[in-house]
PDB file of N, CA and C in Angstrom:
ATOM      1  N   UNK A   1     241.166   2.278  20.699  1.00  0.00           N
ATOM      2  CA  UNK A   1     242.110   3.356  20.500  1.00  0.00           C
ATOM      3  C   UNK A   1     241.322   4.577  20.056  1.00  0.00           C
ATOM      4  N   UNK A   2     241.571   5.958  20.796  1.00  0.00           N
ATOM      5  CA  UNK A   2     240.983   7.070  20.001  1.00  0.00           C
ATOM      6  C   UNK A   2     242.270   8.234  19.802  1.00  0.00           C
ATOM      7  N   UNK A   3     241.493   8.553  18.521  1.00  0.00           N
ATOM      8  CA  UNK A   3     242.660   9.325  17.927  1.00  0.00           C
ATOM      9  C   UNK A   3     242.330  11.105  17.806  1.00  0.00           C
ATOM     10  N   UNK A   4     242.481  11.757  18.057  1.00  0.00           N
ATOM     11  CA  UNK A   4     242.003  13.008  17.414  1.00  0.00           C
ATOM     12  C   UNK A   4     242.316  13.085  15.709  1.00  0.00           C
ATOM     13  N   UNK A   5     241.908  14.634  15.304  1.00  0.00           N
ATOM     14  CA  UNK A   5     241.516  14.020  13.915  1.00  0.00           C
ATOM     15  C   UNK A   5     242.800  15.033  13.030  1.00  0.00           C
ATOM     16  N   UNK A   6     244.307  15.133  14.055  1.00  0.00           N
ATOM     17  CA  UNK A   6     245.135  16.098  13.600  1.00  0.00           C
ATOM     18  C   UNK A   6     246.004  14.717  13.933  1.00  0.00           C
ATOM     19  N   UNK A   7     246.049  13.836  14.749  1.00  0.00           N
ATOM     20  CA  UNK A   7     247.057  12.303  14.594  1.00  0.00           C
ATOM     21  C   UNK A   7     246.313  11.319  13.728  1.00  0.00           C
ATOM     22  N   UNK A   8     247.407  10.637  13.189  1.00  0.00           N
ATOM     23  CA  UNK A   8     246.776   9.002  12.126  1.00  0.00           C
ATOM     24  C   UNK A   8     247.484   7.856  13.212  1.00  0.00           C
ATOM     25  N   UNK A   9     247.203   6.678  12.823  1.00  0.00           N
ATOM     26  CA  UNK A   9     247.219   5.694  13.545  1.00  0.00           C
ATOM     27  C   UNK A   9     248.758   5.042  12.660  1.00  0.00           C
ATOM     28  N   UNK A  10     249.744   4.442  13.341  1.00  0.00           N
ATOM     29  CA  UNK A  10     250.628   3.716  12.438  1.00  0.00           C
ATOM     30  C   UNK A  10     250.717   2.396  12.815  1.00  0.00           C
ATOM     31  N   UNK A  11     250.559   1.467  11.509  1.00  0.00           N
ATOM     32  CA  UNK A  11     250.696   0.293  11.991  1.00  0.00           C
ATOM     33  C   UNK A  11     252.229  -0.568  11.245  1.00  0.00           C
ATOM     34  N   UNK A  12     253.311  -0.619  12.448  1.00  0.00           N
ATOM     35  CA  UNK A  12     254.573  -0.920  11.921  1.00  0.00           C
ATOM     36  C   UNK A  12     254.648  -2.898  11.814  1.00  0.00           C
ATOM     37  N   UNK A  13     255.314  -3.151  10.975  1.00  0.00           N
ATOM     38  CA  UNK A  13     255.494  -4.727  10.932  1.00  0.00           C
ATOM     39  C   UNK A  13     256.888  -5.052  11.817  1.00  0.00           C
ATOM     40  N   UNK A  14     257.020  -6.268  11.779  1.00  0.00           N
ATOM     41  CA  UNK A  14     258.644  -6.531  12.149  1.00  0.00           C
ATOM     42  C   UNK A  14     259.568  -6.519  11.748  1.00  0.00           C
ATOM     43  N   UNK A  15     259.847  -5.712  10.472  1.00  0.00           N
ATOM     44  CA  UNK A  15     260.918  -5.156   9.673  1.00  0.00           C
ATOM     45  C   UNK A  15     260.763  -3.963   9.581  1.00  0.00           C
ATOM     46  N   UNK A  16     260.210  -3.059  10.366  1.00  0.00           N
ATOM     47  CA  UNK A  16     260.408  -1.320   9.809  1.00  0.00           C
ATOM     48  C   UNK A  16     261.803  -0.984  10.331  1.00  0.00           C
ATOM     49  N   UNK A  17     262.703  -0.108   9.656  1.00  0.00           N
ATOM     50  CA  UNK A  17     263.595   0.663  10.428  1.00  0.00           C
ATOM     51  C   UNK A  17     262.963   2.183  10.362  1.00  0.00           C
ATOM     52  N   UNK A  18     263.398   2.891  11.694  1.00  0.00           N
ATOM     53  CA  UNK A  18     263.051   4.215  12.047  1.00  0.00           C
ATOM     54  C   UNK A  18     263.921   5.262  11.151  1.00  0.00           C
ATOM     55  N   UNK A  19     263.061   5.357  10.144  1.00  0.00           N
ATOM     56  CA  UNK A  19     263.339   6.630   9.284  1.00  0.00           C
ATOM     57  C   UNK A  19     263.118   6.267   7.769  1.00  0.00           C
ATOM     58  N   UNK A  20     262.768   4.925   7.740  1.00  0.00           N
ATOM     59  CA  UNK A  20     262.052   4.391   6.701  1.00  0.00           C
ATOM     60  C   UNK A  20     260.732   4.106   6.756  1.00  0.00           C
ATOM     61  N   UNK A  21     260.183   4.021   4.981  1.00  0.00           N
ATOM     62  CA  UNK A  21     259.026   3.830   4.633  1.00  0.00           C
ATOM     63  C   UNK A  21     258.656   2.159   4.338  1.00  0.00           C
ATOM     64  N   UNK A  22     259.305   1.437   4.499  1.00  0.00           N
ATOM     65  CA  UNK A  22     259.022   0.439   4.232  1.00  0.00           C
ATOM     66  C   UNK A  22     258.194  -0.524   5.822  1.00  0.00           C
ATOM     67  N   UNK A  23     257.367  -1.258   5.661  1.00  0.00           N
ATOM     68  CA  UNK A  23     256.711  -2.268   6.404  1.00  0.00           C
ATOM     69  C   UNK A  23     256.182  -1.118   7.647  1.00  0.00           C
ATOM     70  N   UNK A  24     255.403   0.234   6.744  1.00  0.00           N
ATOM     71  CA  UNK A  24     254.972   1.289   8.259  1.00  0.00           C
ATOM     72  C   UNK A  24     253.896   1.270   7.000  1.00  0.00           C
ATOM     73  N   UNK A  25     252.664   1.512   7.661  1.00  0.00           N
ATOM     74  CA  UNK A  25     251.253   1.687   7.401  1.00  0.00           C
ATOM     75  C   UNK A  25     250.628   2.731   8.126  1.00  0.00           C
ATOM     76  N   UNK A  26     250.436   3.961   7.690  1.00  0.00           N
ATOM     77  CA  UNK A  26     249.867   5.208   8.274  1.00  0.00           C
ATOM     78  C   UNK A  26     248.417   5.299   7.604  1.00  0.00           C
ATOM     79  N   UNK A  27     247.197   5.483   8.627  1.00  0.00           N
ATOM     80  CA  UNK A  27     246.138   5.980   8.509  1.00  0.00           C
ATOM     81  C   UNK A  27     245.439   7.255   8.855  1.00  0.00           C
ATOM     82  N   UNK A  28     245.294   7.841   8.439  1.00  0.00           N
ATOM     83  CA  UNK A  28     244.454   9.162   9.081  1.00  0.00           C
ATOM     84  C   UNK A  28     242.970   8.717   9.594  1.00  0.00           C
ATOM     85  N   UNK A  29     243.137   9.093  10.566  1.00  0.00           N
ATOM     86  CA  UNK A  29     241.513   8.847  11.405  1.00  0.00           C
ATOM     87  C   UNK A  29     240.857  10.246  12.664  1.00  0.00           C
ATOM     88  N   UNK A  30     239.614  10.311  12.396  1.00  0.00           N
ATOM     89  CA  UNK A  30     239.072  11.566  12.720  1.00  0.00           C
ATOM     90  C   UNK A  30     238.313  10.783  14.642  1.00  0.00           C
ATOM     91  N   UNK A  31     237.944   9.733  14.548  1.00  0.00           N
ATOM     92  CA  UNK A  31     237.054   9.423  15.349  1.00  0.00           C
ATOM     93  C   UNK A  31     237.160   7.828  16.088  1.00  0.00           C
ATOM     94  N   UNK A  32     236.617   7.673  17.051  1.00  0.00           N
ATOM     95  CA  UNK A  32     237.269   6.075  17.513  1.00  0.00           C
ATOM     96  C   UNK A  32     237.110   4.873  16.634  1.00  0.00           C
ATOM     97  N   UNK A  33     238.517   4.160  16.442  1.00  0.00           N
ATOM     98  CA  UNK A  33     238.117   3.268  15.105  1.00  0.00           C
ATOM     99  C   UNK A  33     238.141   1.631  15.872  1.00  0.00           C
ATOM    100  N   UNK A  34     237.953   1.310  15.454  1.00  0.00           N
ATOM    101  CA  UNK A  34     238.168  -0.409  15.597  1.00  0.00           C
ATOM    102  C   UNK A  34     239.361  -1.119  14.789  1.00  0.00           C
ATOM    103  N   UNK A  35     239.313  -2.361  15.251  1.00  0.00           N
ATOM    104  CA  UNK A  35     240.747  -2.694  14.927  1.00  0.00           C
ATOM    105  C   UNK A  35     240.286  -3.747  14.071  1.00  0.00           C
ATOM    106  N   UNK A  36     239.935  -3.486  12.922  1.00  0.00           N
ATOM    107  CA  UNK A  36     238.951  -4.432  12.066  1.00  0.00           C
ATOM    108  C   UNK A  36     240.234  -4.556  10.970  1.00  0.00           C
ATOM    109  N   UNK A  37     240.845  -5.575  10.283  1.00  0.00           N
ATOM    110  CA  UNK A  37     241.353  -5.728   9.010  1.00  0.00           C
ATOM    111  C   UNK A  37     242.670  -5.748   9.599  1.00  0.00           C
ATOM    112  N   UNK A  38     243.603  -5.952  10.194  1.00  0.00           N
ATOM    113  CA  UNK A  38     244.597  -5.848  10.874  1.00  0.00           C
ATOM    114  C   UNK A  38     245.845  -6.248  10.850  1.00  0.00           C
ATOM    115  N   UNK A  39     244.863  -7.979  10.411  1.00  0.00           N
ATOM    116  CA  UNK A  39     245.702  -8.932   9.949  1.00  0.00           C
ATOM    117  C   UNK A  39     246.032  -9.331   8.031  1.00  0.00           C
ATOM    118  N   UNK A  40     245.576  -7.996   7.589  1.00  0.00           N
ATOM    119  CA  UNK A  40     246.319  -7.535   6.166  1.00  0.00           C
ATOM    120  C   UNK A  40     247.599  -6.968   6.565  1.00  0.00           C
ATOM    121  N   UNK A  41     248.135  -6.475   7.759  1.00  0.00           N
ATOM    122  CA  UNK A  41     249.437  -5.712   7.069  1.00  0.00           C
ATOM    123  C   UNK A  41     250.055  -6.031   8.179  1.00  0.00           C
ATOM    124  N   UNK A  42     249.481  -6.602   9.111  1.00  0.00           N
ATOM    125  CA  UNK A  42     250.359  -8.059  10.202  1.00  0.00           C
ATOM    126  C   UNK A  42     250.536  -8.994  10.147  1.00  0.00           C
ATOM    127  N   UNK A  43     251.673 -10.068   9.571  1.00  0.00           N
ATOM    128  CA  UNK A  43     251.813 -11.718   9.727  1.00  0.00           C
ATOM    129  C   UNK A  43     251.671 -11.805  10.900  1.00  0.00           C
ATOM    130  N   UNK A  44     252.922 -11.883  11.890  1.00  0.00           N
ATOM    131  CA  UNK A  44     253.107 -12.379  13.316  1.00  0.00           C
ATOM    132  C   UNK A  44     253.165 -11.329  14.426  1.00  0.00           C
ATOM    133  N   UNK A  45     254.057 -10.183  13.888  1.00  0.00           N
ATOM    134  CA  UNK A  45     254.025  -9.215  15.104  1.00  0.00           C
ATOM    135  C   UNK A  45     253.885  -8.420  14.703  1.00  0.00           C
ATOM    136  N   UNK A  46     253.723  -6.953  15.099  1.00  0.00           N
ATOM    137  CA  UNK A  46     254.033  -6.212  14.946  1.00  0.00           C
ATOM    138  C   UNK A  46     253.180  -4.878  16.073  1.00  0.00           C
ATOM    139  N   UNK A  47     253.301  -3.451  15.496  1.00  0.00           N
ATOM    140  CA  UNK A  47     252.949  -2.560  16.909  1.00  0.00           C
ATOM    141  C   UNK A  47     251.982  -1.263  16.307  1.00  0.00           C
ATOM    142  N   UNK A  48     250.968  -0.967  16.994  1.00  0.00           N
ATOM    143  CA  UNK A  48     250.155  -0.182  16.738  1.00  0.00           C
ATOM    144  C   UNK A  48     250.262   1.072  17.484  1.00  0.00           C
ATOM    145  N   UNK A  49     250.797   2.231  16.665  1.00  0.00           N
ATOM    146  CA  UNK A  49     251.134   3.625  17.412  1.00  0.00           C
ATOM    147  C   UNK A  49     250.498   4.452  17.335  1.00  0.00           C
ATOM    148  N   UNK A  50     250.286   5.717  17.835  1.00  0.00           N
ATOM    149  CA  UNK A  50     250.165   6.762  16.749  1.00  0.00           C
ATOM    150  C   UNK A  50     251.453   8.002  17.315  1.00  0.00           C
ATOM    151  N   UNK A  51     252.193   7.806  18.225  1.00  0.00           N
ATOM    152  CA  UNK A  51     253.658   8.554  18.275  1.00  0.00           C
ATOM    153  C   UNK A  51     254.503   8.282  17.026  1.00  0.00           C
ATOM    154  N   UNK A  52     254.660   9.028  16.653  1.00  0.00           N
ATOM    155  CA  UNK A  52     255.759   9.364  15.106  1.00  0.00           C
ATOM    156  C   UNK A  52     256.924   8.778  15.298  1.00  0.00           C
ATOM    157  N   UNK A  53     257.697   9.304  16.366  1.00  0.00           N
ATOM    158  CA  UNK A  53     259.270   8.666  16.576  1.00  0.00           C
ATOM    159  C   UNK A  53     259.173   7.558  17.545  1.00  0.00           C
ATOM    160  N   UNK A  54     257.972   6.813  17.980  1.00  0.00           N
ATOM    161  CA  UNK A  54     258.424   5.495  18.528  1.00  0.00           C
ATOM    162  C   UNK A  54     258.870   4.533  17.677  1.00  0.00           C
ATOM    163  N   UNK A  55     259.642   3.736  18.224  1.00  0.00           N
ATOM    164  CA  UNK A  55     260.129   2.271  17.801  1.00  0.00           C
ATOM    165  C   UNK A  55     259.772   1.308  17.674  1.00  0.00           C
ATOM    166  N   UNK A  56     259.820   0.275  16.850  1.00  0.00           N
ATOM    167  CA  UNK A  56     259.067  -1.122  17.105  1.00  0.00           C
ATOM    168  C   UNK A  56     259.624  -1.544  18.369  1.00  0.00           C
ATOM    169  N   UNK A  57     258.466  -2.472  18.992  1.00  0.00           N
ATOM    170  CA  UNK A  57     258.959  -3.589  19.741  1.00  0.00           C
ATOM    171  C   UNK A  57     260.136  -4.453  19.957  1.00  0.00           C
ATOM    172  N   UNK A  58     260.546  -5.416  20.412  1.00  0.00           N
ATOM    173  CA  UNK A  58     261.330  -5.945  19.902  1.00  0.00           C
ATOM    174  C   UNK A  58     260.716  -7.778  19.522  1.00  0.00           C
ATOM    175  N   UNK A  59     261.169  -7.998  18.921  1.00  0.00           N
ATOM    176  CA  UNK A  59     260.763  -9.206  18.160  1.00  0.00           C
ATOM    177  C   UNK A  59     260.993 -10.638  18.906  1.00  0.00           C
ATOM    178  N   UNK A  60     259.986 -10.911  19.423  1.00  0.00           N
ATOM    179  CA  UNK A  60     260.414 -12.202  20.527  1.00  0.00           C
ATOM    180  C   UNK A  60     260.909 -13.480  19.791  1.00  0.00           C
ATOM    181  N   UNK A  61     262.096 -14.376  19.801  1.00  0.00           N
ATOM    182  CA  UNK A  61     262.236 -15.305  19.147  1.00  0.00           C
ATOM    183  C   UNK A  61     262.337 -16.842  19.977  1.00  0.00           C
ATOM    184  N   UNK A  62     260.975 -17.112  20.058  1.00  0.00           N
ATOM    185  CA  UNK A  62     261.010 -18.691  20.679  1.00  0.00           C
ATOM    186  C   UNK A  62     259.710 -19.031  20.455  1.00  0.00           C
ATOM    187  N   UNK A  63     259.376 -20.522  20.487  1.00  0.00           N
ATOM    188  CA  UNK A  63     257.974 -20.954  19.870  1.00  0.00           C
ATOM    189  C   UNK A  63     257.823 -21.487  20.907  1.00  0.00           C
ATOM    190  N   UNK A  64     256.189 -21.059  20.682  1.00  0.00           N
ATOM    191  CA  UNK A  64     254.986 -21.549  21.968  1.00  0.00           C
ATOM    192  C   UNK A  64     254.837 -22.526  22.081  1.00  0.00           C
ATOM    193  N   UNK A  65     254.356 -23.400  23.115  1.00  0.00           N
ATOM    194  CA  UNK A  65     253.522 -25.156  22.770  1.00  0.00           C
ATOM    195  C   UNK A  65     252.214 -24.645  23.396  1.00  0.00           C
ATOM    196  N   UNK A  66     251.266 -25.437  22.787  1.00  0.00           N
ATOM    197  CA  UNK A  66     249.837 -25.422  22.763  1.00  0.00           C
ATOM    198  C   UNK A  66     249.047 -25.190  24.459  1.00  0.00           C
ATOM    199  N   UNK A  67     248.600 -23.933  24.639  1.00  0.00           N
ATOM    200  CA  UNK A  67     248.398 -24.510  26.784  1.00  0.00           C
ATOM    201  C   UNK A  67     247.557 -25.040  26.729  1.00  0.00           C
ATOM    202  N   UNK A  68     246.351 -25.344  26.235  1.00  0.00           N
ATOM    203  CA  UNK A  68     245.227 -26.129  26.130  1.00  0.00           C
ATOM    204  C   UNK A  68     245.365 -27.719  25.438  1.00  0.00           C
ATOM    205  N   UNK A  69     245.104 -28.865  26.134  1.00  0.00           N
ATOM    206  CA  UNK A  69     245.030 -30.033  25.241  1.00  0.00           C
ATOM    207  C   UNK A  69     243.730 -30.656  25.593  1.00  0.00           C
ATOM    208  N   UNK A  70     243.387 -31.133  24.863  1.00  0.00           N
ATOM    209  CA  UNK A  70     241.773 -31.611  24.862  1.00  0.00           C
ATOM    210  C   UNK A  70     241.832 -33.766  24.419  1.00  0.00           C
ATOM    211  N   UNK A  71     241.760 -34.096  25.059  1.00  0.00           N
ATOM    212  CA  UNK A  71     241.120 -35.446  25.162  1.00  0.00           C
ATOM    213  C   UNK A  71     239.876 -35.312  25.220  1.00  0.00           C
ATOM    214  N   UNK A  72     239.406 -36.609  24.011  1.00  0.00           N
ATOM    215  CA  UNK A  72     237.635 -36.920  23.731  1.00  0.00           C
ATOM    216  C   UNK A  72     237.660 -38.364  23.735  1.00  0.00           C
ATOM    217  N   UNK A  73     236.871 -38.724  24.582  1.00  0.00           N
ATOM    218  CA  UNK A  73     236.624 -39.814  25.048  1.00  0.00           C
ATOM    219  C   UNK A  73     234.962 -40.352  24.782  1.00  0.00           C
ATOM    220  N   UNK A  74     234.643 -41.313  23.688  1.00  0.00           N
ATOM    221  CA  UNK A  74     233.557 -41.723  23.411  1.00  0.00           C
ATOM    222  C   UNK A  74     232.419 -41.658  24.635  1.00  0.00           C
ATOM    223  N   UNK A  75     231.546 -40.964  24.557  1.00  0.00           N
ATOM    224  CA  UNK A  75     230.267 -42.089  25.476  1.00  0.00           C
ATOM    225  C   UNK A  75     230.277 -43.878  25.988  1.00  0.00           C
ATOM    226  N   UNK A  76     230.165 -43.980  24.167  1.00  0.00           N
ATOM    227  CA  UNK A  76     228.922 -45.239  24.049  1.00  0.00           C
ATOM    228  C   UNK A  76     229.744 -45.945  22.977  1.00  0.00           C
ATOM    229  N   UNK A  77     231.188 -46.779  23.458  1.00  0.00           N
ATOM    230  CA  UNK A  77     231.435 -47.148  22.049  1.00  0.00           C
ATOM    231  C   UNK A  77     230.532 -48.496  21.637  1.00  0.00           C
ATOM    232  N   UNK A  78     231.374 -47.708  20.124  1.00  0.00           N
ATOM    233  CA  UNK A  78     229.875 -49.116  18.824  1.00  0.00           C
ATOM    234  C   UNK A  78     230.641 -50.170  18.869  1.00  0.00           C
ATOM    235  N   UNK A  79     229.954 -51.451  18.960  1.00  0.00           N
ATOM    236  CA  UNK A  79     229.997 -52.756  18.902  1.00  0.00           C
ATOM    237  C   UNK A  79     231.255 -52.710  17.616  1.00  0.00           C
ATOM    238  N   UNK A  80     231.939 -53.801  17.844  1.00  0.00           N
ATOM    239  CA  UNK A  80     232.826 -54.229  16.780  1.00  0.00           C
ATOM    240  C   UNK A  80     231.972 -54.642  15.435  1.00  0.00           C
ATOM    241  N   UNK A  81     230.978 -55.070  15.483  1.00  0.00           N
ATOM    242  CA  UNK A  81     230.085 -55.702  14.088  1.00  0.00           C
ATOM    243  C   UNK A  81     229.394 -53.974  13.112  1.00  0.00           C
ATOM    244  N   UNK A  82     229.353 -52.796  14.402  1.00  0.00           N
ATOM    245  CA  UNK A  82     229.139 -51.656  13.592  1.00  0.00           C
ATOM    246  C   UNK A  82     230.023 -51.182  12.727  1.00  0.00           C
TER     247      UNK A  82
END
């Protein structure tokens, strides 16, 4: 993300309402930043702006299952007496 150094970056959670201060995180930034520390003022969702009057997202409600499953299967199994 690059910002000029007259916009800040906002980082909203999944409870902000638009026109409140609560769960909105504003930074001022001059130069291209990284998205380092992020997950301090994000649990699960939330949206990275720097437009003033945008809106959050909307909040997806259904749980994932795992796409990757991994089976491990010995080489060389050890003798019953090991």
């Amino acid at each position: 993300m690059v910002s000029t150094s007259d916009n800040g970056s906002r980082i909203i959670g999944p409870n902000y309402v638009v026109g409140k201060k609560e769960d909105l995180y504003e930074k001022a930034i001059q130069r291209t930043i990284l998205l380092v520390g992020v997950d301090q003022f994000l649990v699960k969702t939330g949206t990275i702006i720097t437009f003033k009057d945008a809106h959050n997202m909307k909040f997806m409600k259904f749980s994932v299952s795992p796409v990757v499953r991994v089976a491990v299967e010995a080489k060389k199994r050890l003798a019953k007496s090991d």
